[in-house]
Protein backbone atom coordinates (compact mmCIF):
# COMPACT_ATOMS: atom_id res chain seq x y z
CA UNK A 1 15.49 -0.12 5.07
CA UNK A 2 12.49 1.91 4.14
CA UNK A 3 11.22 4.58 7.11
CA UNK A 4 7.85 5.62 7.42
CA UNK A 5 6.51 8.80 6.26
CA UNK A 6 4.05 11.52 7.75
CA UNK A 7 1.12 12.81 5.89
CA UNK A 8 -0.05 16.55 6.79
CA UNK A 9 -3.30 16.95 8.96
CA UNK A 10 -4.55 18.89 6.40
CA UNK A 11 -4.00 16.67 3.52
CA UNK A 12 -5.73 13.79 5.81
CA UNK A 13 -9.05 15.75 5.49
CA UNK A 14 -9.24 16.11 1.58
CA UNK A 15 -12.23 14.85 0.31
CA UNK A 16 -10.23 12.23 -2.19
CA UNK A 17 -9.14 10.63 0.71
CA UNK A 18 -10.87 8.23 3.11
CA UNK A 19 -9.28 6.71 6.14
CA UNK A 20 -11.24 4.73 8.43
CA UNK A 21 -10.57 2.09 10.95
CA UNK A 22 -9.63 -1.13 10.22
CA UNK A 23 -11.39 -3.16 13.15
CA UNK A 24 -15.26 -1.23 11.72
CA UNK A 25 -17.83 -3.83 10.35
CA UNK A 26 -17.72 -2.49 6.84
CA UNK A 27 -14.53 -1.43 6.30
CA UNK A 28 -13.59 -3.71 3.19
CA UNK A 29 -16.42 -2.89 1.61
CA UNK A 30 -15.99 0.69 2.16
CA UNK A 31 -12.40 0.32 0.71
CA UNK A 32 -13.13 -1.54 -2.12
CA UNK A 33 -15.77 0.44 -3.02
CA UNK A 34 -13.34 3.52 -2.90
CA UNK A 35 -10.77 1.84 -5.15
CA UNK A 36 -12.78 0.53 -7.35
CA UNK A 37 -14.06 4.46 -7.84
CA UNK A 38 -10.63 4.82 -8.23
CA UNK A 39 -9.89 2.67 -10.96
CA UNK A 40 -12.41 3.47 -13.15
CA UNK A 41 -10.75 6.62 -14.06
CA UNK A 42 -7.85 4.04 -15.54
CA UNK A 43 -8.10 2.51 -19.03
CA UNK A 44 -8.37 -1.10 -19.26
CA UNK A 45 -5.36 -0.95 -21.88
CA UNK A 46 -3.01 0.51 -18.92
CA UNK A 47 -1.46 -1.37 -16.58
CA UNK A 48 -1.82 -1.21 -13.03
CA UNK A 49 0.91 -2.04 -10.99
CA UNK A 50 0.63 -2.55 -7.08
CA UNK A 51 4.53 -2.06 -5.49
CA UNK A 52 3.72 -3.18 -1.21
CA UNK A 53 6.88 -1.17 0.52
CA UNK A 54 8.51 -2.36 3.43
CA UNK A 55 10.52 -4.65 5.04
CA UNK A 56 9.94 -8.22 6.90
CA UNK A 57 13.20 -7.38 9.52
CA UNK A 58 10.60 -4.63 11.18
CA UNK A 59 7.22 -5.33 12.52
CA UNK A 60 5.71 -2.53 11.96
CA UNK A 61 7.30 -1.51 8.57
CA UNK A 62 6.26 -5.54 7.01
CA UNK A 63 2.47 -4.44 6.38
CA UNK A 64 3.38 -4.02 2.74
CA UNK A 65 5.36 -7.20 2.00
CA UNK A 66 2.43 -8.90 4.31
CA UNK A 67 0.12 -7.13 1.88
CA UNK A 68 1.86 -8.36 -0.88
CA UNK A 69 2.35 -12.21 0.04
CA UNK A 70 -1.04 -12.19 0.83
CA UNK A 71 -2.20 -11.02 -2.79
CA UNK A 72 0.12 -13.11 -4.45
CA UNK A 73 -1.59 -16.59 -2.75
CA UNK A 74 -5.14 -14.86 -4.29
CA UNK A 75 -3.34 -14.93 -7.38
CA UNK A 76 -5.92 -11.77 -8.71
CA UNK A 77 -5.90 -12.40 -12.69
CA UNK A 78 -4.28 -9.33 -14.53
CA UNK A 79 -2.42 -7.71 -11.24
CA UNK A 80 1.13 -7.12 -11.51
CA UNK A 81 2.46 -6.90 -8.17
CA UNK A 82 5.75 -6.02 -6.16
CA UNK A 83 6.70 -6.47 -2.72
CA UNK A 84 6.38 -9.65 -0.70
CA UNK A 85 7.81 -11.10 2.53
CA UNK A 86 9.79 -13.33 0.12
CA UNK A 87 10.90 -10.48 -2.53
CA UNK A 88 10.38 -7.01 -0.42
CA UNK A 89 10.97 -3.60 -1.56
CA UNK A 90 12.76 -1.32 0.67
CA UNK A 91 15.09 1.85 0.72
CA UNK A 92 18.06 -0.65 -0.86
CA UNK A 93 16.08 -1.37 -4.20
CA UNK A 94 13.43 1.03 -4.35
CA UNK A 95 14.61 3.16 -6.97
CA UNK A 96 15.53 0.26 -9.21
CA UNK A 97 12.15 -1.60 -8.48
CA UNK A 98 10.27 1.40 -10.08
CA UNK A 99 12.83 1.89 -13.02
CA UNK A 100 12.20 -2.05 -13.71
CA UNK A 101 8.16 -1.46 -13.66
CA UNK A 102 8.58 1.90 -15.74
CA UNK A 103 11.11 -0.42 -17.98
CA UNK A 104 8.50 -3.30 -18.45
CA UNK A 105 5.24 -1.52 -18.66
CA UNK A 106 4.11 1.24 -20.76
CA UNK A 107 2.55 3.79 -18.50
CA UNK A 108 2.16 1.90 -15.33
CA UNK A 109 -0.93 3.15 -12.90
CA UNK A 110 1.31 2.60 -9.89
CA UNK A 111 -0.74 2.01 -6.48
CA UNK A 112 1.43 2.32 -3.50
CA UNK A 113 0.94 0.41 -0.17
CA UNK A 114 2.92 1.51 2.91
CA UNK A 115 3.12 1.34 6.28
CA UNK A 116 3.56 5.09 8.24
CA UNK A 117 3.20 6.75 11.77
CA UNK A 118 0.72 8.93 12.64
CA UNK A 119 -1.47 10.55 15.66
CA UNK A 120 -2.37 7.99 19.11
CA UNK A 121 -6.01 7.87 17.78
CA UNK A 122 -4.71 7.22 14.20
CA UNK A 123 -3.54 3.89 15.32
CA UNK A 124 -4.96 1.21 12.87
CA UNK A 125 -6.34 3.31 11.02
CA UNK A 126 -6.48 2.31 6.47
CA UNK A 127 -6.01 5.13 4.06
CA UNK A 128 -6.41 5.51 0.59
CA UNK A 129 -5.43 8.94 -1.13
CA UNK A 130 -4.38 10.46 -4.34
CA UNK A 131 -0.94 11.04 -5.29
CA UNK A 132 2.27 9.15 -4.13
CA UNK A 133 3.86 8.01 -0.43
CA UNK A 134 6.91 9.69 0.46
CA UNK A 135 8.80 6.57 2.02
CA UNK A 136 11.40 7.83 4.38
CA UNK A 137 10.37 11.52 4.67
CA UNK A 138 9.56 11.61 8.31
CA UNK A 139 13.04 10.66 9.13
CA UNK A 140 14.63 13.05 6.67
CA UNK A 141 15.62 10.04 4.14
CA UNK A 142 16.11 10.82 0.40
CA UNK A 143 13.58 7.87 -2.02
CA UNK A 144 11.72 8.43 -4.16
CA UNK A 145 7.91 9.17 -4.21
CA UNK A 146 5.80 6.00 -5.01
CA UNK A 147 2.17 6.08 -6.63
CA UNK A 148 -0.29 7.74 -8.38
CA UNK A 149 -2.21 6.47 -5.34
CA UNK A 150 -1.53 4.94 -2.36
CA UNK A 151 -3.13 2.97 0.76
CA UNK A 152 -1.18 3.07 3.93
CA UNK A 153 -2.11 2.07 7.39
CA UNK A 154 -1.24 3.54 10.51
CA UNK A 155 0.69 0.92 12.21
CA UNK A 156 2.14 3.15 15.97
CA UNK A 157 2.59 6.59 17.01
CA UNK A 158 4.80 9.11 15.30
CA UNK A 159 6.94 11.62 16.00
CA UNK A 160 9.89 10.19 18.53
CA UNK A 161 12.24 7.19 17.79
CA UNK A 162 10.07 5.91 14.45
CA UNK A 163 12.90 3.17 14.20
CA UNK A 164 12.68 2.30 17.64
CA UNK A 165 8.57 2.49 17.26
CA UNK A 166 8.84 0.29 14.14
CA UNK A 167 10.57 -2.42 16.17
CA UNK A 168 8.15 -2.07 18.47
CA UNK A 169 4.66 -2.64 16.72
CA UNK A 170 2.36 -5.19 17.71
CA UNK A 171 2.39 -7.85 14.85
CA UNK A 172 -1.07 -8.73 15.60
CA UNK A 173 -2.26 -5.48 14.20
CA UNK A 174 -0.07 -5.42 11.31
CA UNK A 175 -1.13 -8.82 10.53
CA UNK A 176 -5.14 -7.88 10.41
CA UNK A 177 -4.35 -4.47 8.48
CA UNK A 178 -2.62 -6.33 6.20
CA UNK A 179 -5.47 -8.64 5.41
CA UNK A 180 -7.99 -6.21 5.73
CA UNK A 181 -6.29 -3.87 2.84
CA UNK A 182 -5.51 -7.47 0.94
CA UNK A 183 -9.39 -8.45 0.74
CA UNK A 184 -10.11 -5.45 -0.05
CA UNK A 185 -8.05 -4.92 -3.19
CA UNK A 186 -9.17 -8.90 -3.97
CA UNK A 187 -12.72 -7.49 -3.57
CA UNK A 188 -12.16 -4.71 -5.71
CA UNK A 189 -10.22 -5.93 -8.49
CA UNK A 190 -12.02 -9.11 -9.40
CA UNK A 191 -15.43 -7.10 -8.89
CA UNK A 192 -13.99 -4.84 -11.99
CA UNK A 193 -15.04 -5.57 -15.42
CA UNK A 194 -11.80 -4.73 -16.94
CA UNK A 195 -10.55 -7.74 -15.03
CA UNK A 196 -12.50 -9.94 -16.88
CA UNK A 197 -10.24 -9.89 -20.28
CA UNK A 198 -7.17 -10.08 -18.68
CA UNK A 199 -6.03 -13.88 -18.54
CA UNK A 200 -3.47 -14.36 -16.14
CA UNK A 201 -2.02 -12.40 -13.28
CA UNK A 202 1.67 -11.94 -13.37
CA UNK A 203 3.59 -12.00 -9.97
CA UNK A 204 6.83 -10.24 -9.91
């Protein structure tokens, strides 16, 4: 089972990152608009590849596969996409997921999605940064980075019993984070232009 991770205060306030909260009026739109910045710096000829980490047998650690399933049932033409409820991707098969997408694709963008811990006031809180998630890391367990960017949301309270926390998370907020961060990439990708060429999407 994949474990949450803990991002650095410091890192949090990098101006290539933006978190915000999920329940604000124009939080999609302020997402989207920040991945679709994103993305431009990504040739149309490259794939991108979105792997959702997590598990559906915690609460709090699903928001990726929830992610995922959702994404999958907006069938977004071109996106090639790991990491449902059905088909998750967790600390058993993470290392051969991304040695299948590395195997299959010629220099994959990878975009990770992840659920972590964080501060009280963190609590629901979407972010999108540069650079990989370090699944595991705040609970001193060896995977291996995922991304070249990532989007996580702050699903409970770090720093004391994250398994037990995990468990523990309300479902209801996983369940609108999850949609929030799934419109948002929906918003973003078919807004692109590169989108436009690509015929079909491929689900993995």
């Amino acid at each position: 089972m994949k474990l949450p991770f803990h991002r650095d205060s410091h890192k949090e306030k990098e101006p290539d990152t933006l978190k915000i909260m999920h329940s604000e009026n124009n939080c999609v739109e302020l997402l989207s608009e920040r991945l679709i910045a994103s993305l431009q710096h990504v040739p149309p000829h490259q794939p991108i590849v979105l792997v959702c980490v997590g598990t559906d047998r915690s609460t709090g650690d699903a928001l990726g596969p929830l992610v995922g399933s959702q994404l999958r049932r907006l069938n977004v033409d071109g996106l090639h996409l790991y990491g449902t409820l059905d088909h998750p991707v967790h600390a058993m098969n993470l290392s051969e997921t991304l040695n299948t997408i590395h195997q299959h694709y010629n220099n994959p963008f990878i975009i990770a999605i992840d659920a972590c811990l964080g501060q009280l006031t963190s609590v629901g809180c979407i972010q999108i940064g540069q650079g990989p998630v370090k699944p595991g890391a705040g609970v001193n367990k060896e995977l291996p980075p995922v991304g070249h960017m990532h989007v996580t949301g702050i699903v409970n309270v770090g720093g004391f019993m994250e398994y037990f926390v995990l468990q523990n998370t309300r479902l209801s907020l996983v369940m609108n984070m999850a949609e929030i961060i799934a419109k948002s990439f929906y918003s973003a990708l078919t807004g692109k232009q590169r989108w436009s060429t690509t015929p079909l999407a491929r689900i993995e």
